[in-house]
Protein backbone atom coordinates (compact mmCIF):
# COMPACT_ATOMS: atom_id res chain seq x y z
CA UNK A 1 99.40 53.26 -26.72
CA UNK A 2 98.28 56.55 -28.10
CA UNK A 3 95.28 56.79 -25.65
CA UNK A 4 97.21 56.73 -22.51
CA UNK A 5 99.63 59.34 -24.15
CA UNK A 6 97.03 61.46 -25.36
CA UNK A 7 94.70 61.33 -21.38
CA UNK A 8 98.19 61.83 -19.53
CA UNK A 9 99.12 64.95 -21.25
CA UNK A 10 94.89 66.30 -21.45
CA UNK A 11 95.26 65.70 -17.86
CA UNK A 12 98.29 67.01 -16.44
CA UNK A 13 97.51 70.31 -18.81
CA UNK A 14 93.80 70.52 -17.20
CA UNK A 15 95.41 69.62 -13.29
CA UNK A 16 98.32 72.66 -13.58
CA UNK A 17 97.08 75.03 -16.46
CA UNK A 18 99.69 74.82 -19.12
CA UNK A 19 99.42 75.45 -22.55
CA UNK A 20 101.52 72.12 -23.95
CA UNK A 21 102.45 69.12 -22.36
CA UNK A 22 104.38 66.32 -24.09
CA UNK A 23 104.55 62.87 -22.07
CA UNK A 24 106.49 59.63 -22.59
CA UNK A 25 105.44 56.62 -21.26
CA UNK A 26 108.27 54.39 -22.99
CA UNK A 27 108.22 51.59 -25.67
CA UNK A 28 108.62 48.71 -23.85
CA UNK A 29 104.70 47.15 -24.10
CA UNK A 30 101.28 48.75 -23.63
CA UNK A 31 100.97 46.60 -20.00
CA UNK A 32 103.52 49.55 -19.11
CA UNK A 33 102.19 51.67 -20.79
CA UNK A 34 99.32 50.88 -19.10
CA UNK A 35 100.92 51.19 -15.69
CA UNK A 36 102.73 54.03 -15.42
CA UNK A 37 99.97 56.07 -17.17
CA UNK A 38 98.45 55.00 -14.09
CA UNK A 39 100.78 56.51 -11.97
CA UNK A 40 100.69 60.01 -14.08
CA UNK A 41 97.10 59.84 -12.88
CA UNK A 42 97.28 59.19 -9.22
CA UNK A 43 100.24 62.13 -9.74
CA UNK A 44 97.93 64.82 -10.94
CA UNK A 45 94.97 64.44 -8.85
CA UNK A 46 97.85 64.68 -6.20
CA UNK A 47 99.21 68.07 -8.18
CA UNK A 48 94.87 69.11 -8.40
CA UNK A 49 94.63 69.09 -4.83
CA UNK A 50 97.72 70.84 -3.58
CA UNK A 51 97.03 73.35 -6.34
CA UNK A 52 93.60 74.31 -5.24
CA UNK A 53 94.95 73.97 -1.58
CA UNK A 54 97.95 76.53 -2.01
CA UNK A 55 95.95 79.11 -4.61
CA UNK A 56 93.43 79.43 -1.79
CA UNK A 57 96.04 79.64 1.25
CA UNK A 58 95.05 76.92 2.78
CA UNK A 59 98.87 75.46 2.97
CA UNK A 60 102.21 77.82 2.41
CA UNK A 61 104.17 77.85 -0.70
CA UNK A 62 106.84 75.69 1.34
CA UNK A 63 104.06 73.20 1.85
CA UNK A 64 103.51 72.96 -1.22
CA UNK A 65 106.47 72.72 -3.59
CA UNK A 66 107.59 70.23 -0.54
CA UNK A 67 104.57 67.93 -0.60
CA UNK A 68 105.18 68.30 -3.98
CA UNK A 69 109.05 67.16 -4.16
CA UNK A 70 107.88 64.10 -2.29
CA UNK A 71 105.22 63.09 -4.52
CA UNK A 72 107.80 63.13 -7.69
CA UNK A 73 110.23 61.08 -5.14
CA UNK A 74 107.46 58.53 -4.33
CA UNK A 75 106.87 58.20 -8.48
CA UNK A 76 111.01 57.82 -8.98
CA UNK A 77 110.83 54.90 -6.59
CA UNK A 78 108.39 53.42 -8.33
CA UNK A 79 109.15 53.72 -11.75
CA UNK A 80 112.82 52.73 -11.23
CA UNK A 81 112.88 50.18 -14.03
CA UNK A 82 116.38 48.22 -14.80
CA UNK A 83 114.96 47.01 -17.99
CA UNK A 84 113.04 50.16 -19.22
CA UNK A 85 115.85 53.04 -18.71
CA UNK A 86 114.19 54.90 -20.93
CA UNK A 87 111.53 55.80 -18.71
CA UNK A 88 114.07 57.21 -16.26
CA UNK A 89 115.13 60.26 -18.56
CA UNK A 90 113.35 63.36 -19.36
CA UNK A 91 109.17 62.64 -19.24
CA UNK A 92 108.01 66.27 -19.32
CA UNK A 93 108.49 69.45 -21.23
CA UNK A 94 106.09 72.02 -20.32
CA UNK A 95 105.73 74.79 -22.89
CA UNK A 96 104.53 78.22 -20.94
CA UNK A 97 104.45 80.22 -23.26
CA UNK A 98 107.08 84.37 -23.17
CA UNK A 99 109.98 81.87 -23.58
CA UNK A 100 109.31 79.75 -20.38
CA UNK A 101 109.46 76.55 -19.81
CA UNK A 102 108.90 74.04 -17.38
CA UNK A 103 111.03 70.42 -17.10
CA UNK A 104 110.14 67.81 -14.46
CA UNK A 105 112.92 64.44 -15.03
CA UNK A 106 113.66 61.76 -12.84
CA UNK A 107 117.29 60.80 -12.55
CA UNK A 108 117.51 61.88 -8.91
CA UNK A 109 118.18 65.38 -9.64
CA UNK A 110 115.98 67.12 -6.85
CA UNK A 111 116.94 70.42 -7.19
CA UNK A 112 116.04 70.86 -10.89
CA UNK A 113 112.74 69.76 -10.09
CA UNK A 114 111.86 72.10 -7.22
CA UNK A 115 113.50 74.87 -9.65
CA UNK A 116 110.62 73.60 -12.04
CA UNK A 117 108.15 73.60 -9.32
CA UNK A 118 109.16 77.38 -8.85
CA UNK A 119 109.12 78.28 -11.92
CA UNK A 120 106.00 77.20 -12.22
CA UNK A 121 104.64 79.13 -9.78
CA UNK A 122 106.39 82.16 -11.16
CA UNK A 123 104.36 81.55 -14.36
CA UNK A 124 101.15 81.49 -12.53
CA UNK A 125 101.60 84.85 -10.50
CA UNK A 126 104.11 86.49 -13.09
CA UNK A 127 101.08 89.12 -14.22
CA UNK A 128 100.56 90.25 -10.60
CA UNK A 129 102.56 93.20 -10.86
CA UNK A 130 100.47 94.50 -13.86
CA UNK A 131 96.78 93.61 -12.54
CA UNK A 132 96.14 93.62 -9.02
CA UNK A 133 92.50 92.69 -7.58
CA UNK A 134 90.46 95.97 -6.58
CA UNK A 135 88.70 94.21 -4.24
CA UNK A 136 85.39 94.86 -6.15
CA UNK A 137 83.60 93.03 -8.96
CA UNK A 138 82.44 94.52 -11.97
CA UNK A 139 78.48 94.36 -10.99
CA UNK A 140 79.84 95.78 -7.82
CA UNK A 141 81.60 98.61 -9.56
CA UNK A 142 78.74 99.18 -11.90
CA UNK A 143 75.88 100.01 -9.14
CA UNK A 144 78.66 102.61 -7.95
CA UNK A 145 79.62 103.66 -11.72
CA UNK A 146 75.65 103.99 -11.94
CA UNK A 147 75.06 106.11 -8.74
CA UNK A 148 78.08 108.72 -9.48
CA UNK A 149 76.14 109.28 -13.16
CA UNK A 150 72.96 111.06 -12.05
CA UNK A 151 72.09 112.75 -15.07
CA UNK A 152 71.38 109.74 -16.59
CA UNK A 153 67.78 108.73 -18.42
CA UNK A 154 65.68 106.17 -17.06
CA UNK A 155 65.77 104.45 -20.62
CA UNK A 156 69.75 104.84 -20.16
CA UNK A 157 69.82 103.64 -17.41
CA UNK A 158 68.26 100.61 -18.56
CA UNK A 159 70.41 100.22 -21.22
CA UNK A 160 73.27 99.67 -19.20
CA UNK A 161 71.91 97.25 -17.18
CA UNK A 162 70.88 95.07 -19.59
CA UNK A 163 74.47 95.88 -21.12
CA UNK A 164 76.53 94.98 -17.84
CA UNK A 165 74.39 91.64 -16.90
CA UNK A 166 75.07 90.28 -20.61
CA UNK A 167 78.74 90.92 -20.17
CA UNK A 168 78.79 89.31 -16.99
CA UNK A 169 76.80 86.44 -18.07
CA UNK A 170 79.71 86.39 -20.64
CA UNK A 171 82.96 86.75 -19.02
CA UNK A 172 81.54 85.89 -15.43
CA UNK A 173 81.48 88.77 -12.65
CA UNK A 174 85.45 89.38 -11.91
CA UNK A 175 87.54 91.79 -10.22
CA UNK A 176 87.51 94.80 -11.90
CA UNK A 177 91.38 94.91 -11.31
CA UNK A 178 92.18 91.53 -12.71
CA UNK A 179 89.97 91.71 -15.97
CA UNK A 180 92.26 92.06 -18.73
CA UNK A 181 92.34 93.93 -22.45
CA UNK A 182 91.70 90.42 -24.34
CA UNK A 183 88.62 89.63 -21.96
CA UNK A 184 86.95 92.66 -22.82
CA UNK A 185 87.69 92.22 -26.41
CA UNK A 186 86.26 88.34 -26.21
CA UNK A 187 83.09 89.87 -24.71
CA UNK A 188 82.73 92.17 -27.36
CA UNK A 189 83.24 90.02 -30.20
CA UNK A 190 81.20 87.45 -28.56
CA UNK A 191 78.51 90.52 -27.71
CA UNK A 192 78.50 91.20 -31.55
CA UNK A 193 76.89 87.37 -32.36
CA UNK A 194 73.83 87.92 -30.13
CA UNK A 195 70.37 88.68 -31.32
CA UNK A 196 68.76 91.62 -31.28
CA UNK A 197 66.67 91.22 -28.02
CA UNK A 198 63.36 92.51 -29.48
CA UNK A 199 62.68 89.22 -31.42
CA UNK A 200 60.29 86.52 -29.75
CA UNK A 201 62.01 83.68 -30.85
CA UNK A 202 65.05 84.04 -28.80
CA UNK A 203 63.42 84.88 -25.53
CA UNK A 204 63.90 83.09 -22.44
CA UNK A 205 67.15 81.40 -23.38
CA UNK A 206 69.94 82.33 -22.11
CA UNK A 207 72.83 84.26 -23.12
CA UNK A 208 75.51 81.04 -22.91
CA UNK A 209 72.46 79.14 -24.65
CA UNK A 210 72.64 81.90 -27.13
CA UNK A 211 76.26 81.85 -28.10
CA UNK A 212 76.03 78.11 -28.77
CA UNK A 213 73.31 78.60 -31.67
CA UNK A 214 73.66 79.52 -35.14
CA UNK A 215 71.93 83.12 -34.74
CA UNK A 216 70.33 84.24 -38.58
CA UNK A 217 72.96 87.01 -39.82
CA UNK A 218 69.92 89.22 -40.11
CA UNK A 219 68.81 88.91 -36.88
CA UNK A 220 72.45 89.27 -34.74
CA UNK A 221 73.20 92.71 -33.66
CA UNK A 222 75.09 95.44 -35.26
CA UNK A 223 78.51 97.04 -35.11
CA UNK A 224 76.20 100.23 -33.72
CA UNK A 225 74.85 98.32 -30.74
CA UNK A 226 78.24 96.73 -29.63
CA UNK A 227 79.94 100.67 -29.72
CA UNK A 228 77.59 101.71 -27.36
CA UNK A 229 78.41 98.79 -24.90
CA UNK A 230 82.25 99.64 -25.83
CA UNK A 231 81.45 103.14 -24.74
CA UNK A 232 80.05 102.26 -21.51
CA UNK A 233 83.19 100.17 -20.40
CA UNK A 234 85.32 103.17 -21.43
CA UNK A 235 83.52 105.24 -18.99
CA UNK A 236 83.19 103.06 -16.41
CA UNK A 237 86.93 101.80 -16.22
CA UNK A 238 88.05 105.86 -16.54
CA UNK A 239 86.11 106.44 -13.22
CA UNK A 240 87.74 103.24 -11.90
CA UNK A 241 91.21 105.02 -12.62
CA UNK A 242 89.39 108.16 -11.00
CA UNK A 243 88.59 106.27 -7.85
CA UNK A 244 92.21 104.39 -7.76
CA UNK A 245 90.42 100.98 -7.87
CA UNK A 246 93.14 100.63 -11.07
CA UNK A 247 95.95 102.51 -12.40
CA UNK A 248 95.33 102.72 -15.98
CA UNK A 249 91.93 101.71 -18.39
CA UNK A 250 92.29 99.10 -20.16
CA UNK A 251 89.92 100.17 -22.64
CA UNK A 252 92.92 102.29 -23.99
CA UNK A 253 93.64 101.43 -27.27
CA UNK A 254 90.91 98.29 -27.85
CA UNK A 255 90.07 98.08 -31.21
CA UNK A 256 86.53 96.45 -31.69
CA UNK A 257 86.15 96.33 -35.51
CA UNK A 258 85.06 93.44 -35.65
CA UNK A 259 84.84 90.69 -38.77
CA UNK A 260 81.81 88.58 -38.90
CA UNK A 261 82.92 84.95 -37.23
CA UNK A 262 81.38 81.50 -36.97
CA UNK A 263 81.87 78.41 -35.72
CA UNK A 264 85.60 76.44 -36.06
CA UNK A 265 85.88 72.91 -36.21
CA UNK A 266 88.19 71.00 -33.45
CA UNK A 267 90.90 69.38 -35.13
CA UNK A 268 92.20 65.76 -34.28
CA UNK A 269 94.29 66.89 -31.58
CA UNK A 270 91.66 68.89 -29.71
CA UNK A 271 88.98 66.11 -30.33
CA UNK A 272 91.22 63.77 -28.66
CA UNK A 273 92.27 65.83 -26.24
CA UNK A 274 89.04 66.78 -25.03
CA UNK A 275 87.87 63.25 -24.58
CA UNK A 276 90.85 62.15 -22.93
CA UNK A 277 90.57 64.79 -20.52
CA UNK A 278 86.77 64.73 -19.75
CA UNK A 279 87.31 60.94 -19.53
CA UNK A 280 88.52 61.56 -15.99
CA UNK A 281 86.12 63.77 -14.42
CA UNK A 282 83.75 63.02 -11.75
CA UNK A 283 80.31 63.94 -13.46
CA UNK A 284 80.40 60.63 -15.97
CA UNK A 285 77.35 62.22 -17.50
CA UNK A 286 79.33 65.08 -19.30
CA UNK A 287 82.09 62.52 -20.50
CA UNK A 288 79.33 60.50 -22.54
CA UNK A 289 77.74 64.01 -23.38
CA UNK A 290 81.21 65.07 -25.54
CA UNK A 291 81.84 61.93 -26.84
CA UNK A 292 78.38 61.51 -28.38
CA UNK A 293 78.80 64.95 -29.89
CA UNK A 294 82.20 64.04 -31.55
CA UNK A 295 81.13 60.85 -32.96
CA UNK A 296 77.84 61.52 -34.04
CA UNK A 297 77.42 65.36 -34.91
CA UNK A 298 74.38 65.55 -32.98
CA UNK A 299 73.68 69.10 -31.23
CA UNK A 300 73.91 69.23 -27.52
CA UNK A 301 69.99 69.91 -26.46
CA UNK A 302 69.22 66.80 -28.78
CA UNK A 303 72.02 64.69 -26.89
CA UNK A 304 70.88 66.18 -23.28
CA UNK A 305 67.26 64.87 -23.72
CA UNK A 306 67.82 61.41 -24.72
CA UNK A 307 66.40 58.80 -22.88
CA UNK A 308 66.99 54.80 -22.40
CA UNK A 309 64.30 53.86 -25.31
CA UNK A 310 66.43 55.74 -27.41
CA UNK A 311 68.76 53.43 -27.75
CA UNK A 312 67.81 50.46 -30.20
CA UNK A 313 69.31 47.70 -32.29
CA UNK A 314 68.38 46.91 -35.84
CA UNK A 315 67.47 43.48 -36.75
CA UNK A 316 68.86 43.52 -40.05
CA UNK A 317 72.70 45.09 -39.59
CA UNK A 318 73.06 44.24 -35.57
CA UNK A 319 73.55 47.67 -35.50
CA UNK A 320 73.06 49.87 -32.57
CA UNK A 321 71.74 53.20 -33.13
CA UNK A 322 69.98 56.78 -31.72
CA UNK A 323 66.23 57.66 -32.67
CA UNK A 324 66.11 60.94 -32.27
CA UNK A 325 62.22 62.42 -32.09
CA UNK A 326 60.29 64.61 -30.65
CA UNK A 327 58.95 62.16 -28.11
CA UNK A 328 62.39 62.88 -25.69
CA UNK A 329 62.12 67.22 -26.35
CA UNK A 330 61.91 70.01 -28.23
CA UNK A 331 63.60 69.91 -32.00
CA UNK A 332 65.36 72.34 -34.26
CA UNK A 333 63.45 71.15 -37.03
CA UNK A 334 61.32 68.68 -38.44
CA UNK A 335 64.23 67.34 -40.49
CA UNK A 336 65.95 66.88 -36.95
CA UNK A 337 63.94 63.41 -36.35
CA UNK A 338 66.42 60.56 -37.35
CA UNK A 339 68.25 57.56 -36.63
CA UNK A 340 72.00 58.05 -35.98
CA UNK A 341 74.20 54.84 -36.05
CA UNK A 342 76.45 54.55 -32.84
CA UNK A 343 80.07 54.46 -33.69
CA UNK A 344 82.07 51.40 -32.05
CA UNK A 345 84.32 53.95 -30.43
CA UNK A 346 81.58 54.93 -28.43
CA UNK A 347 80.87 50.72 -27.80
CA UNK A 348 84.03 50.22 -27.42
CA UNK A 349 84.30 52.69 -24.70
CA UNK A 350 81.58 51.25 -22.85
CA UNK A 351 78.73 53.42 -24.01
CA UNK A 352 76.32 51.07 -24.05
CA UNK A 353 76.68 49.70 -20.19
CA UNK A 354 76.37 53.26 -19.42
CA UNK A 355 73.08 53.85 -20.81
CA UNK A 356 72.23 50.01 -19.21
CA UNK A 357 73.29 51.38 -15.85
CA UNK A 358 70.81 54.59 -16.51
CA UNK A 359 67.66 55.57 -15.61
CA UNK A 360 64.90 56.55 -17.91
CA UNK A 361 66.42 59.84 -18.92
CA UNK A 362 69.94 59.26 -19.41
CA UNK A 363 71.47 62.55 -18.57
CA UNK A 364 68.98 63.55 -15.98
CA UNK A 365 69.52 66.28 -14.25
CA UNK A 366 71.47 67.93 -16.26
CA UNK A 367 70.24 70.97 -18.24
CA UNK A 368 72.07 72.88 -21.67
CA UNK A 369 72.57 76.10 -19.64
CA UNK A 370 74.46 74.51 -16.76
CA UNK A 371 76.14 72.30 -19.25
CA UNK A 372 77.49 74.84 -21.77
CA UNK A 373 79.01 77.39 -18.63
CA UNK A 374 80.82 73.65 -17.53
CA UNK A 375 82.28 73.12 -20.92
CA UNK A 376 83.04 76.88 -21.62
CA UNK A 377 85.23 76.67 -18.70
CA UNK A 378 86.55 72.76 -19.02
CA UNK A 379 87.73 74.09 -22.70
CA UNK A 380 89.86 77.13 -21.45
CA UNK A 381 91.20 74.64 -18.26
CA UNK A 382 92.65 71.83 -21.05
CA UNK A 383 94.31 74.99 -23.27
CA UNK A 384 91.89 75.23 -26.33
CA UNK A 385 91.16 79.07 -26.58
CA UNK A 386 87.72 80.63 -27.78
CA UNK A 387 89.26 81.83 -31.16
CA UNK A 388 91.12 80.05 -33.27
CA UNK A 389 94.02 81.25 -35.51
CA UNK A 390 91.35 82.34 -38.13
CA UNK A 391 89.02 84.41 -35.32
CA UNK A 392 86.48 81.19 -35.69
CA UNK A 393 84.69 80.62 -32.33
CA UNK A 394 85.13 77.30 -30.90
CA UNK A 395 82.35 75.97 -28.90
CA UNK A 396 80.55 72.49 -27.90
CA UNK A 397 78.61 73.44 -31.22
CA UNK A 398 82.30 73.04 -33.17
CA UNK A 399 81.30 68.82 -32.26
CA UNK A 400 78.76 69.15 -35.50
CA UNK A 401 81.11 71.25 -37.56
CA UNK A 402 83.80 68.40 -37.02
CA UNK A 403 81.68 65.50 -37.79
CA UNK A 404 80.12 67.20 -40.54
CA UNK A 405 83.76 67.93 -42.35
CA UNK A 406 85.16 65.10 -41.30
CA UNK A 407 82.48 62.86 -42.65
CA UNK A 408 82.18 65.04 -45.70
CA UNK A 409 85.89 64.89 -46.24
CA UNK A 410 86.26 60.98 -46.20
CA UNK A 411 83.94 61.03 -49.36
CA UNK A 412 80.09 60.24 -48.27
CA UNK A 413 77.06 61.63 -50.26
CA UNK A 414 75.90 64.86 -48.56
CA UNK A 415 72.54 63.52 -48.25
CA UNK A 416 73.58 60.99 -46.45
CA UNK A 417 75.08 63.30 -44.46
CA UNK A 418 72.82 65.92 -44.31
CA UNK A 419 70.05 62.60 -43.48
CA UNK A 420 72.54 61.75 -40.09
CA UNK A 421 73.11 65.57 -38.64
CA UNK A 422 69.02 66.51 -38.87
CA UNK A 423 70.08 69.09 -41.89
CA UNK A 424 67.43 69.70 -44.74
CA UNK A 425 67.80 67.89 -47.96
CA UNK A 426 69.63 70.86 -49.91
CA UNK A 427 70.40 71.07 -53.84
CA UNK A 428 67.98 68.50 -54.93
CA UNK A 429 64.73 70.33 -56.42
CA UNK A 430 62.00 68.35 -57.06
CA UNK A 431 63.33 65.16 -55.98
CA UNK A 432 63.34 66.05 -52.15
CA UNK A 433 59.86 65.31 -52.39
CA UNK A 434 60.48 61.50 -53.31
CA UNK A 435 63.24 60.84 -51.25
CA UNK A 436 62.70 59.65 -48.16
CA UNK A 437 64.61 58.40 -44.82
CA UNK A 438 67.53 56.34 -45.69
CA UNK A 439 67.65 52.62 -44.58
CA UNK A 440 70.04 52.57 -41.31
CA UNK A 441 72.35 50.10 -43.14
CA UNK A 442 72.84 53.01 -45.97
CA UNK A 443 74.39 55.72 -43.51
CA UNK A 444 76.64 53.54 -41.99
CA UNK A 445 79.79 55.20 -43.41
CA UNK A 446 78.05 58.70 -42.35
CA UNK A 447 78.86 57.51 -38.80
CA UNK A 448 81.88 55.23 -39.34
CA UNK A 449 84.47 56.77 -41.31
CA UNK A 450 84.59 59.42 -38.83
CA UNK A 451 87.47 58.96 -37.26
CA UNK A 452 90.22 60.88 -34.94
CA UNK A 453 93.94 60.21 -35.83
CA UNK A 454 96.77 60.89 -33.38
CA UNK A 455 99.37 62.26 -36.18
């Protein structure tokens, strides 16, 4: 019964933007279970739709918490269960975060539940008093900035540029007025793991592309090179308090010295809350996309390119499994080529009437760039920050550092591992040379013992 739990909450936190959501669907048999999740779901692509209607005016705020108090009396009607009373107490507890909270119950107690609508709401515009949109984006702002400083060098001015479309391409182009402290100091941070831009190798890929690969510690940027893009917001949000478009900088007081970070892991929870959520979007594509990354530690261009002949069976386990060559794309490395065993969750998910149902390519279409901007922002929407607790960067890329620990943690060899993710056969001197590809029958357990506990 776990799943439905676990998809009800991912999606009611994705459909209104909170950061927790606990959900109970009662104990009475999974066929309920089953049921009412179903309801949840037919409630929050209601709550999706009224949201995006009333955030871009197109109904009133009466409109909306009204629609809104009818939809929660149409799911009271139906859930009204003599045998199952349970169900009829408290279902939701939404955690806001500065002490508010949000409760949504059924016993007939309308008022309470509009007061949660509101307060909802409230949460949602409750920083509108501190930032208020200037009315002009920070490219916008930037080709003004740029104008006013006309004692600048043509090799500055260049500089900049290249300094204002990378922080764009990072944080996306917003109002000047609404951009906040902690988005700056994201950018920065995540400004600080590029590479330098005078090496070959990372040319022509772009700057989300970028963020997703491991970048050589010798060849990211230094401390140097981030100050001087720190020192370029400072001056251009001072002439934004000069020209009124804000009322204080919010470069006052940012401190940018910065620890070297890398890549977190997802924990259970996240794992499972990220498939659960991407389970009910419209782009199936991206669904299979995450779920082949949690479950088999492959990275994401390697995924993208796959096509139909890809996927084979082996004679002697009646396994099904991935060949990944360079026949489908471009490679990391040479150790990259491989045979990954599918993990029944995916089969049991129905993986494997997708990729009947495909065409050649089985992602087609799709591309990394456009991908990773999707699931930078499909992250944020389900409530699983950038940084974690320990200033680790989570990103699609986490996938492999989960399936890596998790498969390392649950006891199997590292060269079996190593064999399964594409890594190179480490710690083994001379006897690299006569070891070859494992059988698919002896990195089985790589794949299998993977697995994604709701604790």
């Amino acid at each position: 019964m776990f799943y439905f739990r676990w998809r009800v909450q991912a999606e009611l936190q994705a459909a209104l933007g909170l950061k927790e959501v606990r959900v109970s669907l009662g104990t009475s048999s999974l066929l309920v279970a089953k049921s009412r999740a179903n309801q949840w779901f037919d409630f929050v692509n209601h709550a999706k739709l009224m949201k995006n209607a009333y955030q871009f005016s197109e109904i009133s705020r009466n409109d909306y918490i009204q629609t809104m108090k009818k939809k929660i009396n149409q799911i009271q009607q139906q859930s009204s269960s003599k045998d199952d009373s349970a169900y009829q107490t408290e279902l939701i507890n939404y955690q806001l975060g500065n002490g508010k909270s949000l409760i949504i119950d059924f016993d007939g107690d309308y008022a309470k539940e509009i007061d949660a609508l509101k307060a909802f709401e409230q949460s949602q515009s409750g920083k509108s008093d501190e930032n208020k949109a200037a009315g002009i984006t920070l490219r916008q702002f930037f080709e003004e900035f740029l104008a006013y400083k006309t004692d600048l060098s043509d090799k500055m001015k260049a500089s900049y540029v290249l300094y204002i479309n990378t922080l764009v391409e990072i944080m996306g182009d917003k109002d000047i007025g609404l951009i906040e402290q902690g988005d700056v100091k994201d950018a920065l941070q995540d400004y600080l793991k590029l590479p330098k831009r005078n090496l070959g190798k990372y040319k022509g890929i772009s700057i989300l592309e970028l963020l997703e690969m491991e970048i050589d510690e010798k060849d990211k940027l230094t401390q140097k090179s981030v100050s001087q893009v720190k020192k370029l917001l400072q001056g251009i949000f001072a002439y934004a308090v000069d020209k009124k478009y804000v009322s204080s900088s919010i470069m006052n007081g940012l401190k940018t010295k910065f620890t070297s970070t890398t890549y977190a892991k997802y924990g259970d929870d996240e794992v499972l809350k990220i498939l659960c959520a991407v389970n009910n979007r419209r782009h199936i594509a991206r669904k299979w996309i995450c779920w082949l990354a949690a479950y088999t530690g492959a990275r994401r261009g390697e995924i993208i390119q796959l096509r139909k002949q890809d996927i084979k069976n082996d004679p002697k386990t009646k396994r099904d499994y991935l060949v990944i060559t360079t026949d489908a794309g471009d490679l990391k490395t040479e150790n990259a080529q491989r045979r990954v065993p599918i993990h029944k969750a995916l089969i049991d998910e129905g993986f494997l009437e997708y990729v009947e149902a495909a065409g050649d390519r089985l992602f087609d279409g799709l591309n990394a760039e456009t991908f990773t901007k999707w699931f930078a922002e499909f992250r944020e929407s389900i409530g699983i920050t950038k940084y974690d607790d320990l200033n680790k960067r989570r990103v699609f890329h986490s996938f492999r550092h989960t399936f890596i620990t998790k498969s390392r943690g649950a006891g199997v060899g590292d060269s079996l591992v190593q064999h399964v993710v594409g890594h190179e056969k480490t710690h083994f001197g001379v006897t690299n040379k006569y070891t070859h590809d494992y059988d698919l029958y002896q990195v089985l357990d790589v794949v299998d013992k993977v697995i994604f506990e709701d604790y």
